[in-house]
PDB file of N, CA and C in Angstrom:
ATOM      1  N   UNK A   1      33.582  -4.760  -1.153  1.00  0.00           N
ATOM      2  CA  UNK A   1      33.159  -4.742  -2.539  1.00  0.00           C
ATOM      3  C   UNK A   1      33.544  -6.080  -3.175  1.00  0.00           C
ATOM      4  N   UNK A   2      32.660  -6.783  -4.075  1.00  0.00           N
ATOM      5  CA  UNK A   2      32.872  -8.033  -4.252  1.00  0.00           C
ATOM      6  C   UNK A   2      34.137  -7.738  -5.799  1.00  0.00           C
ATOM      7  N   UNK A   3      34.961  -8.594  -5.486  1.00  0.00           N
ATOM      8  CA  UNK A   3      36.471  -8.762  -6.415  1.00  0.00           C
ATOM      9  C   UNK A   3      35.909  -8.978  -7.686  1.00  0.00           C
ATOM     10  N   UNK A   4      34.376  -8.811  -8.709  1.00  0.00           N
ATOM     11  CA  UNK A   4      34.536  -8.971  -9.316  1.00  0.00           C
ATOM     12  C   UNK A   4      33.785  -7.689 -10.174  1.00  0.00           C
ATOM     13  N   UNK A   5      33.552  -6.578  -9.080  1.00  0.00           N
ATOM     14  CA  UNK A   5      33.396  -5.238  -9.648  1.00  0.00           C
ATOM     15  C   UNK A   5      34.677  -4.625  -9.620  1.00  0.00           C
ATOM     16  N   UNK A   6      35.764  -5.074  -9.047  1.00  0.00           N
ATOM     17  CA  UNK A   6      37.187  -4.556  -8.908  1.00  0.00           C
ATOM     18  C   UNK A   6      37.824  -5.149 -10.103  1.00  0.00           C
ATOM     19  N   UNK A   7      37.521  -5.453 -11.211  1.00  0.00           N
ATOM     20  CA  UNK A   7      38.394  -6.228 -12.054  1.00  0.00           C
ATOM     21  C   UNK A   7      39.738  -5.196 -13.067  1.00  0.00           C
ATOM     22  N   UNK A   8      39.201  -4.196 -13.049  1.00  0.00           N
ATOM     23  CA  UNK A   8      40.165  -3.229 -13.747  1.00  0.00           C
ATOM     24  C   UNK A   8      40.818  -2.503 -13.073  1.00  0.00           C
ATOM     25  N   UNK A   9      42.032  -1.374 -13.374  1.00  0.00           N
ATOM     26  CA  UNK A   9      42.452  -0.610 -12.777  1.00  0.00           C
ATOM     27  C   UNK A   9      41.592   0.428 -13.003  1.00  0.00           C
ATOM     28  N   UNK A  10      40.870   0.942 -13.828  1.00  0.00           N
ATOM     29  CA  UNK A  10      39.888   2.002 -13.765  1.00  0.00           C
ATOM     30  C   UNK A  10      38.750   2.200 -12.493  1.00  0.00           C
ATOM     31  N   UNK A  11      38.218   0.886 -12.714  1.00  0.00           N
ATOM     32  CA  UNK A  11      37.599   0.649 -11.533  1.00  0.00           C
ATOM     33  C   UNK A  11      37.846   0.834  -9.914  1.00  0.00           C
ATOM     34  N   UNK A  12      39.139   0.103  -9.869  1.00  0.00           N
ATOM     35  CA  UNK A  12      39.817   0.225  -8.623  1.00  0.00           C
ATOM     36  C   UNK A  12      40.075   1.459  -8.278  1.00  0.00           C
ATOM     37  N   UNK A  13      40.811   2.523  -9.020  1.00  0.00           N
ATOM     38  CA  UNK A  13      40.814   3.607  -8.630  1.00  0.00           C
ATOM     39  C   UNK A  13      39.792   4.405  -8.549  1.00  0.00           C
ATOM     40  N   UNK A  14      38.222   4.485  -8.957  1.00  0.00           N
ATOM     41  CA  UNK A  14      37.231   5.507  -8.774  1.00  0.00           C
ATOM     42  C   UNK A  14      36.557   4.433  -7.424  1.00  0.00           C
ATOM     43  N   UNK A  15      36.702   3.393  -7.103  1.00  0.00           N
ATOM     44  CA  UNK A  15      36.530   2.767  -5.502  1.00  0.00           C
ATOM     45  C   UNK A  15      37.228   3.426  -4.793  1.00  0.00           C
ATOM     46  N   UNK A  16      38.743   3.409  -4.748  1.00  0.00           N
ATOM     47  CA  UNK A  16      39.463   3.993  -4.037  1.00  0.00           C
ATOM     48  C   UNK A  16      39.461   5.127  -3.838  1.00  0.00           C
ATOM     49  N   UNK A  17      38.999   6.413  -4.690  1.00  0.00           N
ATOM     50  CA  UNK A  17      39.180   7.653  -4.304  1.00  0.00           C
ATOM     51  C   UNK A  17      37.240   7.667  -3.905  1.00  0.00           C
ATOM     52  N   UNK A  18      36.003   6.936  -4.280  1.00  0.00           N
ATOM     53  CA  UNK A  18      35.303   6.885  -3.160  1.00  0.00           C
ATOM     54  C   UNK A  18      35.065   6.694  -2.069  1.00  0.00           C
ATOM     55  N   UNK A  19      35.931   6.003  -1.551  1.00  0.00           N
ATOM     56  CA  UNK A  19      36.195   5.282  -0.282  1.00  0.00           C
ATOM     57  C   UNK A  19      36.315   6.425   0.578  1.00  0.00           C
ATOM     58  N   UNK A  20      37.467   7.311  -0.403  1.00  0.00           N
ATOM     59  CA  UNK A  20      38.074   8.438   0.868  1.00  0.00           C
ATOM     60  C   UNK A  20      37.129   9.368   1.254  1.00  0.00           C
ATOM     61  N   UNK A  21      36.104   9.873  -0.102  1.00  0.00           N
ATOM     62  CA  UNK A  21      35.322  10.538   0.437  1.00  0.00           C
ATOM     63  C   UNK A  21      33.763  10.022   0.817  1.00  0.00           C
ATOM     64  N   UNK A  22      33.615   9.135   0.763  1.00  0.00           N
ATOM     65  CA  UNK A  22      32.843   8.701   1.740  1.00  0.00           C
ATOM     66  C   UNK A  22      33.474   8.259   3.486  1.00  0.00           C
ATOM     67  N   UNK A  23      34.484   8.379   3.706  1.00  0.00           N
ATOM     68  CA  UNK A  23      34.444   8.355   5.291  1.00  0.00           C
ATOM     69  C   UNK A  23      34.624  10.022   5.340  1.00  0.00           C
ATOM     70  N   UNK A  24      35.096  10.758   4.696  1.00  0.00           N
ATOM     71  CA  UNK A  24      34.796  11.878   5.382  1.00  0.00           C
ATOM     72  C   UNK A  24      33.451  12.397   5.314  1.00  0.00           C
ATOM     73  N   UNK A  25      32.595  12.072   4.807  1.00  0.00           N
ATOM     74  CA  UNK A  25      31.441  12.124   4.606  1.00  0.00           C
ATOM     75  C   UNK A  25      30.518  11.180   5.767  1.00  0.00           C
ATOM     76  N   UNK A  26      30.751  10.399   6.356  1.00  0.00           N
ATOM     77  CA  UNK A  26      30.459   9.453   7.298  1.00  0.00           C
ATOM     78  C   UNK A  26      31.055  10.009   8.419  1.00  0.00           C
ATOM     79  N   UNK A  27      32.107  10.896   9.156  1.00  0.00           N
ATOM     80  CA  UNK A  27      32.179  11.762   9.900  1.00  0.00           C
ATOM     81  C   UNK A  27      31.143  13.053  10.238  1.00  0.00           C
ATOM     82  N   UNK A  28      30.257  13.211   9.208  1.00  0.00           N
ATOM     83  CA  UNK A  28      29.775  14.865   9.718  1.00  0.00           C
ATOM     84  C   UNK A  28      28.322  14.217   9.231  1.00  0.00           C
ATOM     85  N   UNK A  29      28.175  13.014   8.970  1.00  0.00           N
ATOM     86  CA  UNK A  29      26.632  12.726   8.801  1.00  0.00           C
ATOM     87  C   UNK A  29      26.156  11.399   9.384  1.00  0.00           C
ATOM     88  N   UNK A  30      25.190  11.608   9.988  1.00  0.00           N
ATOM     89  CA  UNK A  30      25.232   9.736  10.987  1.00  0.00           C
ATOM     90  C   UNK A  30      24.490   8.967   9.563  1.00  0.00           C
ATOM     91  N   UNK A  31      24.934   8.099   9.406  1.00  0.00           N
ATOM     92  CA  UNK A  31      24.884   7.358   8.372  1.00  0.00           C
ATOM     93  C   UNK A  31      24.657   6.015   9.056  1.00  0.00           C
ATOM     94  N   UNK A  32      23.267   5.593   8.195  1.00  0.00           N
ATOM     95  CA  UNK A  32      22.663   4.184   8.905  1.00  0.00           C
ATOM     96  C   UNK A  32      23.122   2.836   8.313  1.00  0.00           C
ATOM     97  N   UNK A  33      23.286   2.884   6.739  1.00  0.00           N
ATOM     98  CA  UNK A  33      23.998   1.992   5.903  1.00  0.00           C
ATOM     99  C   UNK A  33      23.615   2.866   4.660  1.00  0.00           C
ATOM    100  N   UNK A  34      25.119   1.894   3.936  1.00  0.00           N
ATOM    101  CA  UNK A  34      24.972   2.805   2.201  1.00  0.00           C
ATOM    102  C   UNK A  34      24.799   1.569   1.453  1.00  0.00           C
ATOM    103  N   UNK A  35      24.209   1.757   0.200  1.00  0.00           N
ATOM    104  CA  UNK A  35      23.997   0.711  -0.572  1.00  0.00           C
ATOM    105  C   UNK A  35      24.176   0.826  -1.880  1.00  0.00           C
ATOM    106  N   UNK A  36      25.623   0.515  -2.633  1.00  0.00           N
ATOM    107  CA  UNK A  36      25.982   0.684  -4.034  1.00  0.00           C
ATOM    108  C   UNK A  36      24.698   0.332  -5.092  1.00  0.00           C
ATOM    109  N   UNK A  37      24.556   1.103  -5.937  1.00  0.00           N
ATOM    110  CA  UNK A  37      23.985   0.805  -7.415  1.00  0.00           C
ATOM    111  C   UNK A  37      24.018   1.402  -8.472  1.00  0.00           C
ATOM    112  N   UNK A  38      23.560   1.354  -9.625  1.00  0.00           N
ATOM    113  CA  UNK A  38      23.469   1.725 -10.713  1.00  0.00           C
ATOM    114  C   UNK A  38      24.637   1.173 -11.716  1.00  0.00           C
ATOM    115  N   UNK A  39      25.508   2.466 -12.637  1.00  0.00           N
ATOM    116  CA  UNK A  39      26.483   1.192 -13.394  1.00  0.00           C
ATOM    117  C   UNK A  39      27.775   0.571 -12.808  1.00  0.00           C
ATOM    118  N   UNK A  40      27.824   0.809 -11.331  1.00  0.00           N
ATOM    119  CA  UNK A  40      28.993   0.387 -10.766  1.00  0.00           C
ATOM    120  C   UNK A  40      28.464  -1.212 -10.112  1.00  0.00           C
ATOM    121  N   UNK A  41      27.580  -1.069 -10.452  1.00  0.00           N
ATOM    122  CA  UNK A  41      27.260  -2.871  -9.737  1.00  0.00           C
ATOM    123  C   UNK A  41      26.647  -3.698 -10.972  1.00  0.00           C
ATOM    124  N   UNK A  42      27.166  -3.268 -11.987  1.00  0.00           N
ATOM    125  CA  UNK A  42      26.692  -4.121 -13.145  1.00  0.00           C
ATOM    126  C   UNK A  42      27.877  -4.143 -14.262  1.00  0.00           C
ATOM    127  N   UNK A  43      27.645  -5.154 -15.075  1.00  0.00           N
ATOM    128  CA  UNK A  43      28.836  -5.062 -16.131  1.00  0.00           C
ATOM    129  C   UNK A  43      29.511  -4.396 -16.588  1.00  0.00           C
ATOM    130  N   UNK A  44      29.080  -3.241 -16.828  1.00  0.00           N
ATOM    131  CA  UNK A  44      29.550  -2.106 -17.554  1.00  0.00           C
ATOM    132  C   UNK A  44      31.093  -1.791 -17.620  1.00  0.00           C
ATOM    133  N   UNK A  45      31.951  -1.676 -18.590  1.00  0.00           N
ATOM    134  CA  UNK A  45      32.901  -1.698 -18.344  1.00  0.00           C
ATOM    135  C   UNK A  45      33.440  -0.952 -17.715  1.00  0.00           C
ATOM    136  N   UNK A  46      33.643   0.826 -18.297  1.00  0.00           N
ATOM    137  CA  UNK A  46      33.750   1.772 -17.964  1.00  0.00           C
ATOM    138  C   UNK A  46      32.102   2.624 -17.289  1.00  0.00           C
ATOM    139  N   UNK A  47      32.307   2.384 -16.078  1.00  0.00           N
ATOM    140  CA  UNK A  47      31.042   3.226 -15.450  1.00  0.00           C
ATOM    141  C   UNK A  47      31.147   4.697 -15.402  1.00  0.00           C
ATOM    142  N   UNK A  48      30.357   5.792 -15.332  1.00  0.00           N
ATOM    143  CA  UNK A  48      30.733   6.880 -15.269  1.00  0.00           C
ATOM    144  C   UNK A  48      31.030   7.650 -14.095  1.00  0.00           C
ATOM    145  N   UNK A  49      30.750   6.623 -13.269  1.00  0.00           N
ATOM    146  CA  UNK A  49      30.278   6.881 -11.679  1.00  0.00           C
ATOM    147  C   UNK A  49      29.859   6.115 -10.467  1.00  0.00           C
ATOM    148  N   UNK A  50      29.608   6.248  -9.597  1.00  0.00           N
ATOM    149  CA  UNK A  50      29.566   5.299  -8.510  1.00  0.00           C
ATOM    150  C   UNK A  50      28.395   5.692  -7.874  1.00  0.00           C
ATOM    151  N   UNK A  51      27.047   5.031  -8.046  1.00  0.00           N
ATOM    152  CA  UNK A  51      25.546   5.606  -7.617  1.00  0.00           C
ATOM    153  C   UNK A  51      25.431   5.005  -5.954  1.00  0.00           C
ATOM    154  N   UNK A  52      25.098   6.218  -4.667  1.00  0.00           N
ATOM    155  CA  UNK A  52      24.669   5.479  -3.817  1.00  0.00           C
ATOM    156  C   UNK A  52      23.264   5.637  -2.898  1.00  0.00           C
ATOM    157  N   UNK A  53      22.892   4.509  -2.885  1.00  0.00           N
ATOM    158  CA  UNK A  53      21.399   5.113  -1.514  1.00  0.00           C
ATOM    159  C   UNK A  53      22.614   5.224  -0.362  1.00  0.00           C
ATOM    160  N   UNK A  54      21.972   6.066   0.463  1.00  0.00           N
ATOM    161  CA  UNK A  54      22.376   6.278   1.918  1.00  0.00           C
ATOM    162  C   UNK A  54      21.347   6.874   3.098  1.00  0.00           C
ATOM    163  N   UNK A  55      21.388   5.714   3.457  1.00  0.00           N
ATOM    164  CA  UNK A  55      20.041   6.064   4.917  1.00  0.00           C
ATOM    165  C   UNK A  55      20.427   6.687   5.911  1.00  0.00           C
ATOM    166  N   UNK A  56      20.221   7.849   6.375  1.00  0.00           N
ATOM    167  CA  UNK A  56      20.521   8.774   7.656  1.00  0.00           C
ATOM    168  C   UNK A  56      20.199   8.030   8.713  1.00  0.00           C
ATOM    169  N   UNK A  57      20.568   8.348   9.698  1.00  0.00           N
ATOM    170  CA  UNK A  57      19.722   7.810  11.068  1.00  0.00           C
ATOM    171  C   UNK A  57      19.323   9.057  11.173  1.00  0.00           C
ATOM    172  N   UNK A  58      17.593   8.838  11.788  1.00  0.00           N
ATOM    173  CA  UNK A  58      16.885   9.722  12.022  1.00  0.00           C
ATOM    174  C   UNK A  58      16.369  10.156  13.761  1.00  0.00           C
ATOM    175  N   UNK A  59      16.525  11.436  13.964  1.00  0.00           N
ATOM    176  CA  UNK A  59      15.978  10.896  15.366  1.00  0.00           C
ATOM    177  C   UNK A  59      14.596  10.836  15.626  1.00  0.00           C
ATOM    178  N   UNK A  60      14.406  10.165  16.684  1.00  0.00           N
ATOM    179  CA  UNK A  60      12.906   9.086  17.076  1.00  0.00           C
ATOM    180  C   UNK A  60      11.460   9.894  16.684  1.00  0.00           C
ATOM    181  N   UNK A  61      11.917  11.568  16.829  1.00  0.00           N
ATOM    182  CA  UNK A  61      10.463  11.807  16.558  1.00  0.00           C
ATOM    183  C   UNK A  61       9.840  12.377  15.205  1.00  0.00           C
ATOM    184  N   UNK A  62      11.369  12.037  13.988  1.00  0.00           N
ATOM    185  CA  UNK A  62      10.752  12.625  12.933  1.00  0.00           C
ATOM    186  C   UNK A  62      10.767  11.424  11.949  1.00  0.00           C
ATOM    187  N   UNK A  63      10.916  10.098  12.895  1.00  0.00           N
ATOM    188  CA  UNK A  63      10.940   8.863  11.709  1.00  0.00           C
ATOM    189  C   UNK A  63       9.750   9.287  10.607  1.00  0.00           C
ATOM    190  N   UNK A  64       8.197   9.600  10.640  1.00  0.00           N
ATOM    191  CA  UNK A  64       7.170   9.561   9.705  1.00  0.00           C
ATOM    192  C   UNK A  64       7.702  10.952   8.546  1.00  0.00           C
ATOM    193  N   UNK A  65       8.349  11.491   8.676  1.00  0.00           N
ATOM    194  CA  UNK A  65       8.991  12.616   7.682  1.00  0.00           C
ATOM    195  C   UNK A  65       9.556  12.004   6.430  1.00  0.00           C
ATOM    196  N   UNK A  66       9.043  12.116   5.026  1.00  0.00           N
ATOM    197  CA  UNK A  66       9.381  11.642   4.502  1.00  0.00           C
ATOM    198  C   UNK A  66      10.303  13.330   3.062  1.00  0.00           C
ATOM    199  N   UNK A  67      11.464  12.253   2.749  1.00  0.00           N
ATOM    200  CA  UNK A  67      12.508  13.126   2.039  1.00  0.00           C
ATOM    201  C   UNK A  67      13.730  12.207   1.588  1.00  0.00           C
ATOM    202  N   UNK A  68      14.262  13.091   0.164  1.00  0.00           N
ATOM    203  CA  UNK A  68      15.023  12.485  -0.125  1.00  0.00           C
ATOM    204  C   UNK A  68      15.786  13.123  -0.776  1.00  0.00           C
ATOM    205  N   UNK A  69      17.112  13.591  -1.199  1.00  0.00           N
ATOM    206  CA  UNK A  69      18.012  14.215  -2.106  1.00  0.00           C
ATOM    207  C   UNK A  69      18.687  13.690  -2.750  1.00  0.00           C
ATOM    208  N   UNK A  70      18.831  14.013  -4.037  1.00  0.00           N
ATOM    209  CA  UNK A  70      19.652  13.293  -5.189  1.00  0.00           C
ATOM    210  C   UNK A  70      21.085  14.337  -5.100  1.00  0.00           C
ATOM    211  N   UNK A  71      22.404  13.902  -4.569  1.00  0.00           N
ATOM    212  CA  UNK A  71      23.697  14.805  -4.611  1.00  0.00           C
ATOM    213  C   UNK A  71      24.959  13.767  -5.373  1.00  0.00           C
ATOM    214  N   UNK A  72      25.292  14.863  -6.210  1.00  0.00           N
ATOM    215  CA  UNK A  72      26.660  14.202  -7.035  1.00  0.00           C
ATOM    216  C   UNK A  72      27.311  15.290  -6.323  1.00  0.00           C
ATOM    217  N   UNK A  73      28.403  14.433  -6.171  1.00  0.00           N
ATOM    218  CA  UNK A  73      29.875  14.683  -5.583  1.00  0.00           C
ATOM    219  C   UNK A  73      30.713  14.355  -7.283  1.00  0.00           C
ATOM    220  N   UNK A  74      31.410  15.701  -7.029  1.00  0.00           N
ATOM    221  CA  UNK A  74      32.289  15.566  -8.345  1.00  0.00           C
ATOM    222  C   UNK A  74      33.637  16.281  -7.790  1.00  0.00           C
ATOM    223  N   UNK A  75      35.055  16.182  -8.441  1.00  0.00           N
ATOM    224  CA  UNK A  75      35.691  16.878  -8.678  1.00  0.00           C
ATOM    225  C   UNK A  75      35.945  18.602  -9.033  1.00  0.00           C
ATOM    226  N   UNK A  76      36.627  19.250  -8.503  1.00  0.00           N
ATOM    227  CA  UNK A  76      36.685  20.912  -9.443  1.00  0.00           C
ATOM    228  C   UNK A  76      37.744  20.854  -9.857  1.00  0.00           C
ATOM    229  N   UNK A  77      37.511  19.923 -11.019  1.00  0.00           N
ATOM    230  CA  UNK A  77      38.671  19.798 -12.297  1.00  0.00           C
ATOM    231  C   UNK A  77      37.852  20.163 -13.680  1.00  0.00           C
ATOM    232  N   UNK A  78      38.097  19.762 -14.305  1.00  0.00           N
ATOM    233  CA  UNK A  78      38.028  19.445 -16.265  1.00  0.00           C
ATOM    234  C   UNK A  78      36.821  18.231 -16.068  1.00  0.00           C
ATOM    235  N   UNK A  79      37.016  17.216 -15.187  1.00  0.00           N
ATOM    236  CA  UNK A  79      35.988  16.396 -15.146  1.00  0.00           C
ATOM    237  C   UNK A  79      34.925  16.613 -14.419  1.00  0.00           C
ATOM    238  N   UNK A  80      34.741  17.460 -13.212  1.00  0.00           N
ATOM    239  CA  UNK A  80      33.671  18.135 -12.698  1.00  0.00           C
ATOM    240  C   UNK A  80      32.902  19.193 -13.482  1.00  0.00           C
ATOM    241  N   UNK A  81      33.583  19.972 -14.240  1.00  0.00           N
ATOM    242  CA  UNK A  81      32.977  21.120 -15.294  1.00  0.00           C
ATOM    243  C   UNK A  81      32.428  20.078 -16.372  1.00  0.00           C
ATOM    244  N   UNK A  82      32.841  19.266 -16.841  1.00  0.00           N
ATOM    245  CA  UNK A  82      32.295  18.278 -17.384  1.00  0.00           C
ATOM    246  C   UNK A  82      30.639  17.770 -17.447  1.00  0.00           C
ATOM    247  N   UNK A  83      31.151  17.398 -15.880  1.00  0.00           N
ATOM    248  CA  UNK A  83      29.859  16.703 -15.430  1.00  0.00           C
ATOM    249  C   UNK A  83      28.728  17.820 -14.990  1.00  0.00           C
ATOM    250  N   UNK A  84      28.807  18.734 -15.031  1.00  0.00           N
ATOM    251  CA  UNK A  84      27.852  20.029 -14.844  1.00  0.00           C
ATOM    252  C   UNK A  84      27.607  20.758 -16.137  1.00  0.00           C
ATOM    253  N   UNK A  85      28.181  20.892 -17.352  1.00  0.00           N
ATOM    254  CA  UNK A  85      27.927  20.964 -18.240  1.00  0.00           C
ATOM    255  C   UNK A  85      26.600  19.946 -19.119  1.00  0.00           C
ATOM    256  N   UNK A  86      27.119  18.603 -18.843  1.00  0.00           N
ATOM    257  CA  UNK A  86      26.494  17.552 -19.641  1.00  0.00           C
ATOM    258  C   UNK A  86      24.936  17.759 -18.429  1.00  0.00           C
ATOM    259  N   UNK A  87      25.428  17.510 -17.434  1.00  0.00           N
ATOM    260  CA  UNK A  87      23.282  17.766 -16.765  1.00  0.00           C
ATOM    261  C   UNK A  87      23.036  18.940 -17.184  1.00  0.00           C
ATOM    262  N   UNK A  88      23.756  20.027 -17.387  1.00  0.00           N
ATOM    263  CA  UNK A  88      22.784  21.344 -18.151  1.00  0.00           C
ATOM    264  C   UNK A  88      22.027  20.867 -19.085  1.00  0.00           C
ATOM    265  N   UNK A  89      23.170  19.745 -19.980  1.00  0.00           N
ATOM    266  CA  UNK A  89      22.230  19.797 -21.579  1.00  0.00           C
ATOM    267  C   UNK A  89      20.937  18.830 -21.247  1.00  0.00           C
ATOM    268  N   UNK A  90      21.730  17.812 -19.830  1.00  0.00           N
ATOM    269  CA  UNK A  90      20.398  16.563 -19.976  1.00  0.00           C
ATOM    270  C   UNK A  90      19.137  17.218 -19.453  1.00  0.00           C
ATOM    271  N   UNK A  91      19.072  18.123 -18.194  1.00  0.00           N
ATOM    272  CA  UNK A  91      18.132  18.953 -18.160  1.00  0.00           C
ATOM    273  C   UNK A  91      17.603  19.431 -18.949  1.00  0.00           C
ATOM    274  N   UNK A  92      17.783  20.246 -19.616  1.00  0.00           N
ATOM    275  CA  UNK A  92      17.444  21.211 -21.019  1.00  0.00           C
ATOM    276  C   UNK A  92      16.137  20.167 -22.122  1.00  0.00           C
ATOM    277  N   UNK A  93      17.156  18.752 -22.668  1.00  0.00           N
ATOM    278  CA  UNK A  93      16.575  18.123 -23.345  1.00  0.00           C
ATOM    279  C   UNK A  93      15.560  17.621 -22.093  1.00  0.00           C
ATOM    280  N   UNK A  94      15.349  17.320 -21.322  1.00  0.00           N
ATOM    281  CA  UNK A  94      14.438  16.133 -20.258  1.00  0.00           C
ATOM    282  C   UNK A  94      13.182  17.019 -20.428  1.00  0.00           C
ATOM    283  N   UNK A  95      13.223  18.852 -19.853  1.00  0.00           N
ATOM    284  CA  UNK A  95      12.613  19.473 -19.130  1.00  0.00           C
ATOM    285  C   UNK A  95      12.150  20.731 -20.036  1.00  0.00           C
ATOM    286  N   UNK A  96      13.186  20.817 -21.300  1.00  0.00           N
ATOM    287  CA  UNK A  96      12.922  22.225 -22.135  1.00  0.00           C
ATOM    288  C   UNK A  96      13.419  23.713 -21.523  1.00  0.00           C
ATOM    289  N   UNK A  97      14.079  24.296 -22.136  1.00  0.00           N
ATOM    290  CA  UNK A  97      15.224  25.072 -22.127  1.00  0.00           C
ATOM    291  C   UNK A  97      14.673  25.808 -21.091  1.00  0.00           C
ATOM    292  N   UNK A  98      13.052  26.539 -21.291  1.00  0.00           N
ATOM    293  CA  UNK A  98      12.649  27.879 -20.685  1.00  0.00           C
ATOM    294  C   UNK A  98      11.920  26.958 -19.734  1.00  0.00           C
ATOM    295  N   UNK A  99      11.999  25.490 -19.087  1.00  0.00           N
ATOM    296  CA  UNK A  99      11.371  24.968 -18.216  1.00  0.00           C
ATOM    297  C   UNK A  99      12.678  25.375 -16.694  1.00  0.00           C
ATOM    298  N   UNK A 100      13.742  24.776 -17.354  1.00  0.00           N
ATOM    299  CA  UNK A 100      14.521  24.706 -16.102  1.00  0.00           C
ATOM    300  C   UNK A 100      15.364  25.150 -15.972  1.00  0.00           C
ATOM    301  N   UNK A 101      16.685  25.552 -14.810  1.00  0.00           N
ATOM    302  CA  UNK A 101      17.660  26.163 -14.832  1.00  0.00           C
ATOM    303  C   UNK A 101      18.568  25.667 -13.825  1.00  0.00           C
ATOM    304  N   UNK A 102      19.812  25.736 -14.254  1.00  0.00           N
ATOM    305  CA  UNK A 102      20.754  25.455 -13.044  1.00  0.00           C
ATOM    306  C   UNK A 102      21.382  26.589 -11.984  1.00  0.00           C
ATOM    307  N   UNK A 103      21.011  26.318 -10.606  1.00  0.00           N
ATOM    308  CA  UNK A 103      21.236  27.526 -10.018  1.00  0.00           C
ATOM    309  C   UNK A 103      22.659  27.611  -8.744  1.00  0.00           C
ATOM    310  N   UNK A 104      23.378  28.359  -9.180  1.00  0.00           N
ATOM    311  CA  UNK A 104      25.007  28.437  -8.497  1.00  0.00           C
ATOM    312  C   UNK A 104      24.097  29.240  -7.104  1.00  0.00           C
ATOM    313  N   UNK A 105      24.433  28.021  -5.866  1.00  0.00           N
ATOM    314  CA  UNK A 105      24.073  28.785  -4.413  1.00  0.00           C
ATOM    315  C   UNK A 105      24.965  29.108  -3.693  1.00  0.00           C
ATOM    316  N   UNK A 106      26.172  28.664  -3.878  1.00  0.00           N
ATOM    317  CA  UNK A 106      27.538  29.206  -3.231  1.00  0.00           C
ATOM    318  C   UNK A 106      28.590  29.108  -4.125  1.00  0.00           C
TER     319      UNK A 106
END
């Protein structure tokens, strides 16, 4: 990570506790390369989060399959209830109340 997205201690520590769970996450998924973006690779002081692409390796005969999933990894603290609260509302406003719903699968 270039030393000049590391400039705070805020910063440093939401790198550092990504770090950890991205190698355990890089254990149980073949992972081709990851590629930081959104407000963690830009000025922002306080980012809210750490956005990543991540390319699977695929095997040979389903390269033309095309797919993609959007997954936040959060905490089950005060700041994870947080962050599932606030996409209820951003859903709600994006999509309209009786359009969409959030659904608990485990």
């Amino acid at each position: 990570m270039p030393k000049k997205l590391l400039q705070s201690s805020y910063r440093k520590e939401m790198w550092k506790n990504v770090l950890e769970m991205m190698d355990k996450i890089e254990k149980v998924l073949p992972i081709s390369s990851m590629h930081v973006m959104g407000s963690f690779a830009s000025k922002k002081r306080r980012p809210a989060d750490i956005d990543f692409i991540v390319l699977l390796k695929t095997k040979n005969g389903r390269q033309n399959k095309n797919w993609s999933v959007d997954l936040v990894i959060a905490p089950d603290n005060r700041h994870g209830k947080y962050l599932q609260e606030d996409c209820a509302k951003w859903m709600k406003q994006k999509y309209g109340s009786k359009k969409c719903e959030i659904l608990r699968l485990r």
